[in-house]
N, C-alpha and C. Protein backbone atom coordinates (compact mmCIF):
# COMPACT_ATOMS: atom_id res chain seq x y z
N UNK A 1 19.43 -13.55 -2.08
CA UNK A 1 18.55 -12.39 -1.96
C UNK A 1 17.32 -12.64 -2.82
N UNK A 2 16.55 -12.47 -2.37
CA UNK A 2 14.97 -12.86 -3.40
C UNK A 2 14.58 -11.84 -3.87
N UNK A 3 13.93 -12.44 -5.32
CA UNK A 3 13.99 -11.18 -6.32
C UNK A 3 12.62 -11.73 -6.70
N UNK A 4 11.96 -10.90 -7.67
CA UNK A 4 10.67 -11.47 -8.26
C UNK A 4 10.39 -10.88 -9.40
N UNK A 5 10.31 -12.08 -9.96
CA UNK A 5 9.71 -11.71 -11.76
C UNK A 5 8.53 -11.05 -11.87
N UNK A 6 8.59 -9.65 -13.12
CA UNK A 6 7.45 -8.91 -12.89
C UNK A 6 6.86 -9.48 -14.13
N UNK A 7 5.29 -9.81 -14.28
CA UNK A 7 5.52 -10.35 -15.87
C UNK A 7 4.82 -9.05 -16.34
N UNK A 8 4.77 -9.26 -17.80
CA UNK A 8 5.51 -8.06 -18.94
C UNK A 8 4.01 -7.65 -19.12
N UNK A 9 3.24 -6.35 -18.10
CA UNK A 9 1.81 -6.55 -18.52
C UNK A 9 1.95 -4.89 -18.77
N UNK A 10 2.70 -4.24 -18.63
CA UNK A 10 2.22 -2.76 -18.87
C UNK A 10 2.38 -2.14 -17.02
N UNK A 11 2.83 -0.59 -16.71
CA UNK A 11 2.66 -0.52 -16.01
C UNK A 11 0.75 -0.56 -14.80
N UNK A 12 0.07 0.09 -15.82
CA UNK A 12 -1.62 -0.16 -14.69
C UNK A 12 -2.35 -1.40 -15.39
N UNK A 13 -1.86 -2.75 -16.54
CA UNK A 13 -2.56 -3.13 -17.12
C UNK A 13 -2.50 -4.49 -16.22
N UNK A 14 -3.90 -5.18 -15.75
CA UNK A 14 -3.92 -6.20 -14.91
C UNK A 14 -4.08 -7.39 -15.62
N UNK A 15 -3.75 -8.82 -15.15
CA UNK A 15 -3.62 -9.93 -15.56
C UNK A 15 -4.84 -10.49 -15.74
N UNK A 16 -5.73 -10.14 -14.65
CA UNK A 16 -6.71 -11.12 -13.84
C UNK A 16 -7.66 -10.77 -15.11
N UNK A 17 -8.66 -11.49 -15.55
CA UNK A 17 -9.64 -11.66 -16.30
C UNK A 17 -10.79 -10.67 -15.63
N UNK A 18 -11.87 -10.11 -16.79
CA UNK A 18 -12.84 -9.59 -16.85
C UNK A 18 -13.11 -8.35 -15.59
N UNK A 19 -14.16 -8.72 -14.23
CA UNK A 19 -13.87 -7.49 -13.66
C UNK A 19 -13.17 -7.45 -12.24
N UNK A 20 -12.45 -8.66 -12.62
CA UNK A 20 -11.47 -8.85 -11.31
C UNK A 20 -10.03 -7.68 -11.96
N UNK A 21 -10.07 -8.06 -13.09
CA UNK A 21 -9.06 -7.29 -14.14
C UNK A 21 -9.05 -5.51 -13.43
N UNK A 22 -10.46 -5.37 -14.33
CA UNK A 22 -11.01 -4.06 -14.17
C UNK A 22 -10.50 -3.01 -12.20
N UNK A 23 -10.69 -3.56 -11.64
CA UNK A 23 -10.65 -3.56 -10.20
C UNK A 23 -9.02 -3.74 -10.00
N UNK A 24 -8.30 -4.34 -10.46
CA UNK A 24 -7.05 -4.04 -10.11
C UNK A 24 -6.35 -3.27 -10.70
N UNK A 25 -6.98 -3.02 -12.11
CA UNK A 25 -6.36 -1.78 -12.48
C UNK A 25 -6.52 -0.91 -12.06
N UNK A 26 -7.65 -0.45 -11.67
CA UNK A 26 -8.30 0.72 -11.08
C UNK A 26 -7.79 1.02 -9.57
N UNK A 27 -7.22 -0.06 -9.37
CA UNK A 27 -6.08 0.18 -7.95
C UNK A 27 -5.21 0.62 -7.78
N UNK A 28 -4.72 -0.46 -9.53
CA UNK A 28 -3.62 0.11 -9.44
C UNK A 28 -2.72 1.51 -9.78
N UNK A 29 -4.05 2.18 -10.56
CA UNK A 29 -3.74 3.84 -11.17
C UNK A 29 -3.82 4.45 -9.57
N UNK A 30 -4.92 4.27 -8.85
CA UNK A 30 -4.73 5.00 -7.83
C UNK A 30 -3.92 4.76 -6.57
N UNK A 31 -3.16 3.71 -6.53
CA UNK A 31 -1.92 3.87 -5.82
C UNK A 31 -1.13 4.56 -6.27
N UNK A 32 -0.70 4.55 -7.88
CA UNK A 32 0.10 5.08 -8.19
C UNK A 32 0.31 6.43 -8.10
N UNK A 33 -0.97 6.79 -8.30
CA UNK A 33 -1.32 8.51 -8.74
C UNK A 33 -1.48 8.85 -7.09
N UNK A 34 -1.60 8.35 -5.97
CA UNK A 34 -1.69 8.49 -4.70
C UNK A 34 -0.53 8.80 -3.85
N UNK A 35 0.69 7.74 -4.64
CA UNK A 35 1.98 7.91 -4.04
C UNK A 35 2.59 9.08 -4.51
N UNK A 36 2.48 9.16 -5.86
CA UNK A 36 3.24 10.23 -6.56
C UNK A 36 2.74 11.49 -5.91
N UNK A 37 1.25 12.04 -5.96
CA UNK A 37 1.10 13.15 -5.42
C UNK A 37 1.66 13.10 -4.26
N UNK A 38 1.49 12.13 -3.44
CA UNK A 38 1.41 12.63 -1.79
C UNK A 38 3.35 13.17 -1.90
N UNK A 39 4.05 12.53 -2.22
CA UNK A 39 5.79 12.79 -2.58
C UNK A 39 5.76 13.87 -2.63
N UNK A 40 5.22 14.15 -4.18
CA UNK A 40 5.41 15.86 -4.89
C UNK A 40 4.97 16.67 -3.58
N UNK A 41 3.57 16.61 -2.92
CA UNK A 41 3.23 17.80 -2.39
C UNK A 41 4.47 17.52 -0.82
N UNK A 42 4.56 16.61 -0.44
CA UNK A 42 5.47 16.93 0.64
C UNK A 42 6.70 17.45 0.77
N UNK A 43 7.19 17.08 -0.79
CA UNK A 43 8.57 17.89 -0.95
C UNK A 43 8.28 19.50 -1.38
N UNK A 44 7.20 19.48 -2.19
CA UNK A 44 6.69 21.08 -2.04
C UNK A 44 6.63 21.69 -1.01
N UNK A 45 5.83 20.94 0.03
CA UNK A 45 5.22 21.81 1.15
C UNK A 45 6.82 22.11 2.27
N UNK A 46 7.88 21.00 2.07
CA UNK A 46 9.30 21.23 2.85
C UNK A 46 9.81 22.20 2.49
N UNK A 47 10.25 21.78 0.44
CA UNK A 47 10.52 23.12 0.49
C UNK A 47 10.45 24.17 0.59
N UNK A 48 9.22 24.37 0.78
CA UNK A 48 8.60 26.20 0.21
C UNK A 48 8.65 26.92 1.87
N UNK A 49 8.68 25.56 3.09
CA UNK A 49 8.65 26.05 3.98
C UNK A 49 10.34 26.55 4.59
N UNK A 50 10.70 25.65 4.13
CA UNK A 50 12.68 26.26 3.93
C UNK A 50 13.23 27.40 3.51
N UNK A 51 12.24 27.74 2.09
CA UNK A 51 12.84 29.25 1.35
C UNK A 51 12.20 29.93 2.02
N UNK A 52 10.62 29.58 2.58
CA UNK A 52 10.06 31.00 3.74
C UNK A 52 11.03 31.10 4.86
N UNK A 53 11.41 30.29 5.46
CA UNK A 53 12.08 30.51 6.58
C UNK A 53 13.54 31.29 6.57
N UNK A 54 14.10 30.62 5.50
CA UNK A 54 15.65 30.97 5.32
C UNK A 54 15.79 32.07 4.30
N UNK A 55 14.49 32.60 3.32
CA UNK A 55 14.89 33.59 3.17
C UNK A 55 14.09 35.08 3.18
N UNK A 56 12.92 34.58 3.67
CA UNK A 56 12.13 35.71 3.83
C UNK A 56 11.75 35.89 5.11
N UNK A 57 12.22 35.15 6.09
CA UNK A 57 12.29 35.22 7.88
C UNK A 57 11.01 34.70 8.12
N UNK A 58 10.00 34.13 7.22
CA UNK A 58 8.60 33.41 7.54
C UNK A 58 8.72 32.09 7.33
N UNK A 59 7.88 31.44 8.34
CA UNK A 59 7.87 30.27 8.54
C UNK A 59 6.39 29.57 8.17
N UNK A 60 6.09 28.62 6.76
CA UNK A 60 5.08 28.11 6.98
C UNK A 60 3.91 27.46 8.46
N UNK A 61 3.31 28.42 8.78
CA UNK A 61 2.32 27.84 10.39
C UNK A 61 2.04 26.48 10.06
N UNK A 62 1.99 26.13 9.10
CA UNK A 62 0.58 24.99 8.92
C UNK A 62 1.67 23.57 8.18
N UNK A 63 2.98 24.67 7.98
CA UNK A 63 3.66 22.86 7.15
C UNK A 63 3.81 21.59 8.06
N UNK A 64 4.02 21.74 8.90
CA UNK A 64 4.14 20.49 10.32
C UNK A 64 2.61 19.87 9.86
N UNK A 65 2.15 19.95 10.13
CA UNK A 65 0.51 19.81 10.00
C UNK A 65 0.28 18.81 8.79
N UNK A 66 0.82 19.54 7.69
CA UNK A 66 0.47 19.59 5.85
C UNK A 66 1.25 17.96 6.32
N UNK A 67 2.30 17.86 6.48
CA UNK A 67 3.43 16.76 6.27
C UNK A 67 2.84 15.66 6.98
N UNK A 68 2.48 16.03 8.22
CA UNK A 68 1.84 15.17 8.71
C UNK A 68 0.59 14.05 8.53
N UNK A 69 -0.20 14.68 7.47
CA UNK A 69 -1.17 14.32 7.22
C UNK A 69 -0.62 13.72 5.87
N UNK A 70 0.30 14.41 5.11
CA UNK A 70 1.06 13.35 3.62
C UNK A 70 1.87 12.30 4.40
N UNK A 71 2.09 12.29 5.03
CA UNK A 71 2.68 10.98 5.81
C UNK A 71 1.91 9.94 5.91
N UNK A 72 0.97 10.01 6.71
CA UNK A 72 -0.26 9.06 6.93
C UNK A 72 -0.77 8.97 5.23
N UNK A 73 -0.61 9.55 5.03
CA UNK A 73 -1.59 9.37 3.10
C UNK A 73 -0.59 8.60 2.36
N UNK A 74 0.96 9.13 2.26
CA UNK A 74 1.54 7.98 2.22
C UNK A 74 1.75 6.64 2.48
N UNK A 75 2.08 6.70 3.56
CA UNK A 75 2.19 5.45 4.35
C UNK A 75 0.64 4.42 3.89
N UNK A 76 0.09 4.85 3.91
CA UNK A 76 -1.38 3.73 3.69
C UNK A 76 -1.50 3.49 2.40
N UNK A 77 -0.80 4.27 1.06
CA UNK A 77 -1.30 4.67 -0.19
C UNK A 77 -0.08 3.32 -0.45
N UNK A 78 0.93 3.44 0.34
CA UNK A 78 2.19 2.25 -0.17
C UNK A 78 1.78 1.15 0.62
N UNK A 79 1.26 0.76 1.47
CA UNK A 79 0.84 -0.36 2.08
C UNK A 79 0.27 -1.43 0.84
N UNK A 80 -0.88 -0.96 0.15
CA UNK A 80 -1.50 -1.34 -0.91
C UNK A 80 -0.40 -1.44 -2.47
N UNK A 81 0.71 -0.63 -2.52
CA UNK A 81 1.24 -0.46 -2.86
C UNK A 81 2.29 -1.87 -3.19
N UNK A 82 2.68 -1.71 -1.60
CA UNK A 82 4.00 -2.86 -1.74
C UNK A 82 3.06 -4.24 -1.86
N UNK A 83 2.03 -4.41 -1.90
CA UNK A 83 1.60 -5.71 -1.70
C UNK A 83 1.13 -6.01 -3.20
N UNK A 84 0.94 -4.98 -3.85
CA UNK A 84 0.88 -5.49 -5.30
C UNK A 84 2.35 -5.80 -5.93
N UNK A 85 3.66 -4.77 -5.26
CA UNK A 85 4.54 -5.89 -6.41
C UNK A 85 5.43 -6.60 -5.45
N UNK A 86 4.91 -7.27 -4.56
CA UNK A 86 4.80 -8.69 -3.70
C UNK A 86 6.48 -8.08 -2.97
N UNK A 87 6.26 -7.02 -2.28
CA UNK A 87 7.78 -6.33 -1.77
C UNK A 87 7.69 -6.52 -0.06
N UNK A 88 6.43 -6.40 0.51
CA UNK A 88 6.61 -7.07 1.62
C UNK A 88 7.54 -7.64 2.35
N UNK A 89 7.90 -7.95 3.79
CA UNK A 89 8.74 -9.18 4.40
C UNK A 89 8.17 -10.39 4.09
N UNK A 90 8.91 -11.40 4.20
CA UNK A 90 8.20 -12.40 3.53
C UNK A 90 9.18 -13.47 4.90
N UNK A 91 8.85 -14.19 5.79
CA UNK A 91 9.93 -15.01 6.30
C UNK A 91 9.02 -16.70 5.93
N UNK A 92 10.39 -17.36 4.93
CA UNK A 92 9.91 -17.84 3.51
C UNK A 92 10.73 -19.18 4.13
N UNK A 93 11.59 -19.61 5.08
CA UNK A 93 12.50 -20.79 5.13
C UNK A 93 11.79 -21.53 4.89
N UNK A 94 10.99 -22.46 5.54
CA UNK A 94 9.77 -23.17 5.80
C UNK A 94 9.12 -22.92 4.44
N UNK A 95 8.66 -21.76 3.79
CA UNK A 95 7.99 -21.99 2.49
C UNK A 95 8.86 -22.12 0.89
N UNK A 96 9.83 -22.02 1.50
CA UNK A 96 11.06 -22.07 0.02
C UNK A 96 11.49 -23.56 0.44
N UNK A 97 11.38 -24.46 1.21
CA UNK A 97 11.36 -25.97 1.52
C UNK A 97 10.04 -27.00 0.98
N UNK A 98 9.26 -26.38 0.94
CA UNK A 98 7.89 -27.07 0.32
C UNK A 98 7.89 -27.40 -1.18
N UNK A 99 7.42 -28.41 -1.64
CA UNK A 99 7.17 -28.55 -3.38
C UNK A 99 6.70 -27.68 -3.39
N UNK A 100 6.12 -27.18 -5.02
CA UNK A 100 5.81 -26.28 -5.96
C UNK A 100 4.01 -26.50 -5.16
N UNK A 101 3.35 -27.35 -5.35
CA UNK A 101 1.78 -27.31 -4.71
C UNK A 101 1.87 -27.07 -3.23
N UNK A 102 2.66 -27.46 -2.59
CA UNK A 102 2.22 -26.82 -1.26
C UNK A 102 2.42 -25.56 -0.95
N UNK A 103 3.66 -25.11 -1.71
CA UNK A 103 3.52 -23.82 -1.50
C UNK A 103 2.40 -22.59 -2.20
N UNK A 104 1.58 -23.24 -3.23
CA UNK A 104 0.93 -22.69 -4.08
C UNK A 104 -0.22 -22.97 -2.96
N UNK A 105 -0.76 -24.00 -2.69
CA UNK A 105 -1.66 -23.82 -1.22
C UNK A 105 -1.11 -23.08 -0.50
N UNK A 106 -0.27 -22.68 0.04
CA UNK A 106 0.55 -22.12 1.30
C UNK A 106 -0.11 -20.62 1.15
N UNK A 107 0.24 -20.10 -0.29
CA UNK A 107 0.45 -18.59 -0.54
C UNK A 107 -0.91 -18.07 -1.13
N UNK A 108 -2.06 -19.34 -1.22
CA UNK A 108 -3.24 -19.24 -1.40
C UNK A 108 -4.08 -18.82 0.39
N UNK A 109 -3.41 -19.65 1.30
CA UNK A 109 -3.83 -19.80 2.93
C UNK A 109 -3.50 -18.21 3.23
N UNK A 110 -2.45 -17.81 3.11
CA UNK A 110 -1.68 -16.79 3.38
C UNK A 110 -2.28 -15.32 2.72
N UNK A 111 -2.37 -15.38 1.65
CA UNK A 111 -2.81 -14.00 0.83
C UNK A 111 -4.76 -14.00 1.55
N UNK A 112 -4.90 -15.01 1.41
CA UNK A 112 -6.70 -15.15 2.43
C UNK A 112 -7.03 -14.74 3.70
N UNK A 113 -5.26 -15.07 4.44
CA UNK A 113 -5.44 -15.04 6.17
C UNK A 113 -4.83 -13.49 5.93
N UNK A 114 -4.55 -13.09 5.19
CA UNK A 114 -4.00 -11.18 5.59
C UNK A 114 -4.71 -10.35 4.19
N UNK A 115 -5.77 -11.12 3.79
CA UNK A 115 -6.87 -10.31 3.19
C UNK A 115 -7.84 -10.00 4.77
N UNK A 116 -7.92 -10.86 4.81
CA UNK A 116 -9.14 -10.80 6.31
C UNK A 116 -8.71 -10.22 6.89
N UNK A 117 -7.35 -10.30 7.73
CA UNK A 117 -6.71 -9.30 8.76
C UNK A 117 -7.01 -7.96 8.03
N UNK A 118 -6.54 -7.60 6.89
CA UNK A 118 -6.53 -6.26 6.38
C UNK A 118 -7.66 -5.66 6.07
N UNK A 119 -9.18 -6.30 6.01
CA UNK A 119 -10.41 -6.44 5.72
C UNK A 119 -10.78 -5.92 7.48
N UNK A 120 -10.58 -6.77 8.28
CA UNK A 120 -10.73 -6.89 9.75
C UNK A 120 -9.77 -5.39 10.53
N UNK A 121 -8.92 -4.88 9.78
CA UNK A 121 -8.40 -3.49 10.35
C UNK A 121 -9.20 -2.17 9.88
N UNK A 122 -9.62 -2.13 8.55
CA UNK A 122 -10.15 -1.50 8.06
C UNK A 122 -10.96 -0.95 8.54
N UNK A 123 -11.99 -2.02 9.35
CA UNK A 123 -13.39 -2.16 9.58
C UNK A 123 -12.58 -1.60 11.36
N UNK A 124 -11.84 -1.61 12.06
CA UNK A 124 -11.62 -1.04 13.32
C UNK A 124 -11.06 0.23 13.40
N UNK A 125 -10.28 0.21 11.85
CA UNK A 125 -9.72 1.88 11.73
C UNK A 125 -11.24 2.96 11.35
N UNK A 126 -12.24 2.45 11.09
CA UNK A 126 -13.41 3.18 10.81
C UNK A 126 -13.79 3.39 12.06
N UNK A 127 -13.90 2.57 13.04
CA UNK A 127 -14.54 2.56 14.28
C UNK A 127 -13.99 3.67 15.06
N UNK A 128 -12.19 3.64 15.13
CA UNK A 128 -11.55 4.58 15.77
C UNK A 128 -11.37 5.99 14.72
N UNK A 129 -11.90 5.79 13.90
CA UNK A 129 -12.14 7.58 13.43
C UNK A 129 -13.35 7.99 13.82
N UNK A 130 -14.49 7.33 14.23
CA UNK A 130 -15.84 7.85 14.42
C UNK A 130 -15.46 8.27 16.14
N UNK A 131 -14.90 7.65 16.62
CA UNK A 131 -14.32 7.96 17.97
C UNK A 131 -13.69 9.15 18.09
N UNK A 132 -12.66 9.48 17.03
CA UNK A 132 -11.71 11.08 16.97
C UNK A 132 -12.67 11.57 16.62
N UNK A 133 -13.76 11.80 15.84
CA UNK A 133 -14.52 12.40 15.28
C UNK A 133 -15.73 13.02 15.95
N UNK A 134 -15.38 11.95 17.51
CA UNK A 134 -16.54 12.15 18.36
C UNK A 134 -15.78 13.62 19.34
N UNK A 135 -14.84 13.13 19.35
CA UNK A 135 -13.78 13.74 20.81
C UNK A 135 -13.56 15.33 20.04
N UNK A 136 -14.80 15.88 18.63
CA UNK A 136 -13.65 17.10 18.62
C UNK A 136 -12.66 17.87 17.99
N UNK A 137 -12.00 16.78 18.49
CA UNK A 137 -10.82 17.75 18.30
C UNK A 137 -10.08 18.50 16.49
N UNK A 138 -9.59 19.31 17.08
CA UNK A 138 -9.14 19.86 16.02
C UNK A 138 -7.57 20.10 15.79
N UNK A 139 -6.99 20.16 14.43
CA UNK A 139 -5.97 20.43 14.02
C UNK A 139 -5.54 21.86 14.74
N UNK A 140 -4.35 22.38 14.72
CA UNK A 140 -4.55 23.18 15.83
C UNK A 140 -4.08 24.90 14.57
N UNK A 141 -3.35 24.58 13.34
CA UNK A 141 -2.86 25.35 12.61
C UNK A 141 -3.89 25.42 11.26
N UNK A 142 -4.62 24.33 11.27
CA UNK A 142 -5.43 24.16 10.02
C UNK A 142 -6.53 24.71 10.12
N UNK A 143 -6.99 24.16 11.35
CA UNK A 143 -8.45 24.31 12.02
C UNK A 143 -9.46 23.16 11.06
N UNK A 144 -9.20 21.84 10.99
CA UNK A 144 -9.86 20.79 9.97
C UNK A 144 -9.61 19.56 11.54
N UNK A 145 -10.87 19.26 11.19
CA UNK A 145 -11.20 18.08 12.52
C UNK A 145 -10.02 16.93 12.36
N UNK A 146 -9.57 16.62 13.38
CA UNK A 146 -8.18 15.48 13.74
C UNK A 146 -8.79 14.57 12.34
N UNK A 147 -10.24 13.53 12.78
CA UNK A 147 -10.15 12.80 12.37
C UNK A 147 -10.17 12.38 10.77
N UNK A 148 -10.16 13.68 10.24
CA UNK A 148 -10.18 13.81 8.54
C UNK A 148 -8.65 13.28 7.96
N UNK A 149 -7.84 13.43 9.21
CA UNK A 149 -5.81 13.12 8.75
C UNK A 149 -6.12 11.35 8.62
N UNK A 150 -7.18 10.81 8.98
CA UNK A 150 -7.15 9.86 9.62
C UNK A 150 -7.91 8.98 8.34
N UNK A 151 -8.56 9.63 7.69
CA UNK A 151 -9.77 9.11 6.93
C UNK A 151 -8.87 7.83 5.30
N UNK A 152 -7.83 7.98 5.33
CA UNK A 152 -6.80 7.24 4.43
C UNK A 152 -6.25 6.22 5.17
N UNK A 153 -6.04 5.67 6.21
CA UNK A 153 -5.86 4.50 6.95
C UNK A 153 -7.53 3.51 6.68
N UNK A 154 -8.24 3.50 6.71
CA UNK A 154 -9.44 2.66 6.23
C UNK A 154 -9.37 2.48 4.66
N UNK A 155 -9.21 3.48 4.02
CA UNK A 155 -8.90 3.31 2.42
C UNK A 155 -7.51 2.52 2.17
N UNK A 156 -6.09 2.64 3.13
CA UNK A 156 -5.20 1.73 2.47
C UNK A 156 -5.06 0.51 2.89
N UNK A 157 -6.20 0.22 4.31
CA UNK A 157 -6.37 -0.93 4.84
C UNK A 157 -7.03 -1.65 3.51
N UNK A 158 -8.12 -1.93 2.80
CA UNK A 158 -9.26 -1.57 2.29
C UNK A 158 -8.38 -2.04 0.79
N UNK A 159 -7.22 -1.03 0.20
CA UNK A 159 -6.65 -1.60 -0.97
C UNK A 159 -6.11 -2.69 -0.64
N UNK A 160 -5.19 -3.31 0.27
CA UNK A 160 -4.24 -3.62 0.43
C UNK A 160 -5.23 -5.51 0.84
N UNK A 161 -6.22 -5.00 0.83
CA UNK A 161 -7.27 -6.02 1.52
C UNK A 161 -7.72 -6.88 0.26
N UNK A 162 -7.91 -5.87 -1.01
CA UNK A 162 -8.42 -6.36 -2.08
C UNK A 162 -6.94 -6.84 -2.94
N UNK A 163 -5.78 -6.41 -2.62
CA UNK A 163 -4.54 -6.69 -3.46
C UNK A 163 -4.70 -7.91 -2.60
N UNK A 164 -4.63 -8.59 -1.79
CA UNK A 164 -4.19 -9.88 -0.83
C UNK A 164 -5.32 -10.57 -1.54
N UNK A 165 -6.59 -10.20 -1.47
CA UNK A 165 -7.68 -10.70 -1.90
C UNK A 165 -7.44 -11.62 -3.68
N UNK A 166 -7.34 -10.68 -4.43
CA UNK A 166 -6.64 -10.83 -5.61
C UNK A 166 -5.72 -11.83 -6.11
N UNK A 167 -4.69 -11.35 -5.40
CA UNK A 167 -3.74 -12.42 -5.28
C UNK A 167 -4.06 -13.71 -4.72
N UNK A 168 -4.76 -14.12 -3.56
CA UNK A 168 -5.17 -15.68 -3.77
C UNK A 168 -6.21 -15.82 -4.62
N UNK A 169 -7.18 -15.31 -5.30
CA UNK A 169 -7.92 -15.34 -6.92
C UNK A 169 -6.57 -16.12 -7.46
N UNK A 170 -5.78 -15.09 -8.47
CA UNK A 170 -5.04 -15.37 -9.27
C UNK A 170 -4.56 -16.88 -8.67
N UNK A 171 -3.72 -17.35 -7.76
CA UNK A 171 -3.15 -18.09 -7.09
C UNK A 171 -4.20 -19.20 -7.75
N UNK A 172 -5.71 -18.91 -7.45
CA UNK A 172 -6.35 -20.00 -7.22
C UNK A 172 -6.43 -20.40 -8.95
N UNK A 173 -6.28 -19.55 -9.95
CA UNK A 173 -7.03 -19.62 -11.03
C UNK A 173 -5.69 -19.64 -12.03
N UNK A 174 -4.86 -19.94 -11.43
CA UNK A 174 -3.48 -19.65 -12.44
C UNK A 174 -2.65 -21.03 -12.20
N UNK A 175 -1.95 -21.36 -13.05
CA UNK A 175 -1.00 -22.75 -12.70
C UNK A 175 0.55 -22.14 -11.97
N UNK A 176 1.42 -20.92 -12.32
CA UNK A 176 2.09 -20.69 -11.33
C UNK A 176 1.95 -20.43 -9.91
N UNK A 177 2.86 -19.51 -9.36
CA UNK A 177 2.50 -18.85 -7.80
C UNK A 177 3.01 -17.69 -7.84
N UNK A 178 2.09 -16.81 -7.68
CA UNK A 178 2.46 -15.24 -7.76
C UNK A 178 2.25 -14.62 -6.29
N UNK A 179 3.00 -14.14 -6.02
CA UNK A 179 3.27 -13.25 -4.87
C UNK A 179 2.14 -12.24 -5.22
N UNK A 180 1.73 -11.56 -5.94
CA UNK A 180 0.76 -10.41 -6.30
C UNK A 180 0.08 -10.66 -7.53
N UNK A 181 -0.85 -10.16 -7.70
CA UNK A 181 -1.51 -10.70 -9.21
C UNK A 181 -0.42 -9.86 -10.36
N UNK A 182 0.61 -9.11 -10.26
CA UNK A 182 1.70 -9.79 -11.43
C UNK A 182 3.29 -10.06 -11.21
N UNK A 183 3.05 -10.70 -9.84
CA UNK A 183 4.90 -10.94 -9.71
C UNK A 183 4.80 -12.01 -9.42
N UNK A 184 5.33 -13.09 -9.98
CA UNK A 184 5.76 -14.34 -10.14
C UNK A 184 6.79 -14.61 -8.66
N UNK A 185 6.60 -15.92 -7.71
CA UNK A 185 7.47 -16.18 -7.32
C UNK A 185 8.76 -16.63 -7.71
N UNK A 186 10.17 -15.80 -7.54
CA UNK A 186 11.17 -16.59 -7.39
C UNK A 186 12.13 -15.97 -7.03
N UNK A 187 13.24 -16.40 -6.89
CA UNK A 187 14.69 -16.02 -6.89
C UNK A 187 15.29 -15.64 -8.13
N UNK A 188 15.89 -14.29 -7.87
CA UNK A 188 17.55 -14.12 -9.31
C UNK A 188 18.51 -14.78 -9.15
N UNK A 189 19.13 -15.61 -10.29
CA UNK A 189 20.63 -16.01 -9.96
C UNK A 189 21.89 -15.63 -9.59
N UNK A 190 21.28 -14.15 -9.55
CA UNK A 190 22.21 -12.82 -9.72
C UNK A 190 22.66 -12.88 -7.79
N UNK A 191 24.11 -12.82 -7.24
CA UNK A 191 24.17 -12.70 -5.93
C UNK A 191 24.04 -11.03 -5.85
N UNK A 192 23.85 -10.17 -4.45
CA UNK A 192 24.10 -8.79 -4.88
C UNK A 192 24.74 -8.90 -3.36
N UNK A 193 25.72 -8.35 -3.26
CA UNK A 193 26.88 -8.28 -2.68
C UNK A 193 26.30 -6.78 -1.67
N UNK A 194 26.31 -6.62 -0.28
CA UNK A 194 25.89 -5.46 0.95
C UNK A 194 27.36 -4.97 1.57
């Protein structure tokens, strides 16, 4: 089971030198502070719509809506998320067979070719919100234009672009191989038993 060494930097404190540093910290507070809210308010907005329902016979109009839109804020806020502490799928046979330099090229090729992809979605998820944005439409309980639910898919394309980005930096400028600018590639010796 593959595990990965976190090295010992503090939870928001970044590895990378000067204002490559600066920039991943600053990522990394706001993933954090991104995930956490979006959690809190969705379990707020469930519950509160549970005790209206079950005990005061009212039903939040607008929680379907609310959740919906912390979903998408989620979902994009952890995208950027998992790629900083290198949690991703990873299908590694082929790269856990390579010496120590090819794979350090490998994961340099790799963190470059899905910076661009994630750079290259970003830039089409903007395109298709100016499109919802064209069409209209509206939330139907909120009354807030569709494409505003939408406006956090370009932002976690966008982190997740600069964490990949980062990470082949570090890669390039470091003598190990880090999965993220602070998780070290490797395996635990530890088996964990499913």
């Amino acid at each position: 089971m593959p595990d990965t060494k976190q090295t010992d930097l503090g939870d928001h404190q970044s590895s990378l030198p000067g204002i490559l540093g600066i920039i991943d910290t600053m990522i990394s507070r706001f993933e954090s502070f991104a995930l956490a809210a979006g959690v809190l308010l969705m379990a707020l907005n469930t519950v509160s719509n549970v005790v209206g329902r079950y005990v005061f016979q009212y039903s939040l109009f607008f929680s379907e809506e609310v959740n919906r839109i912390l979903i998408i804020f989620i979902t994009f806020a952890g995208v950027g998320y998992a790629a900083r502490h290198g949690r991703h799928i990873r299908m590694s046979a082929i790269y856990d067979a390579l010496p120590a330099q090819a794979r350090k090229v490998l994961m340099v090729i790799i963190a470059l070719f899905t910076s661009v992809t994630m750079f290259a979605l970003c830039y089409f998820s903007v395109i298709y919100i100016g499109k919802v944005q064209g069409s209209g439409r509206i939330l139907p309980a909120l009354q807030i234009p569709i494409y505003w639910i939408f406006l956090w898919v370009p932002v976690g394309f966008f982190v997740t672009a600069m964490q990949y980005l980062l990470t082949a930096i570090k890669n390039i400028t470091d003598k190990d191989i880090y999965l993220s600018t602070n998780v070290l590639e490797g395996y635990s010796d530890e088996e964990s038993e499913i």
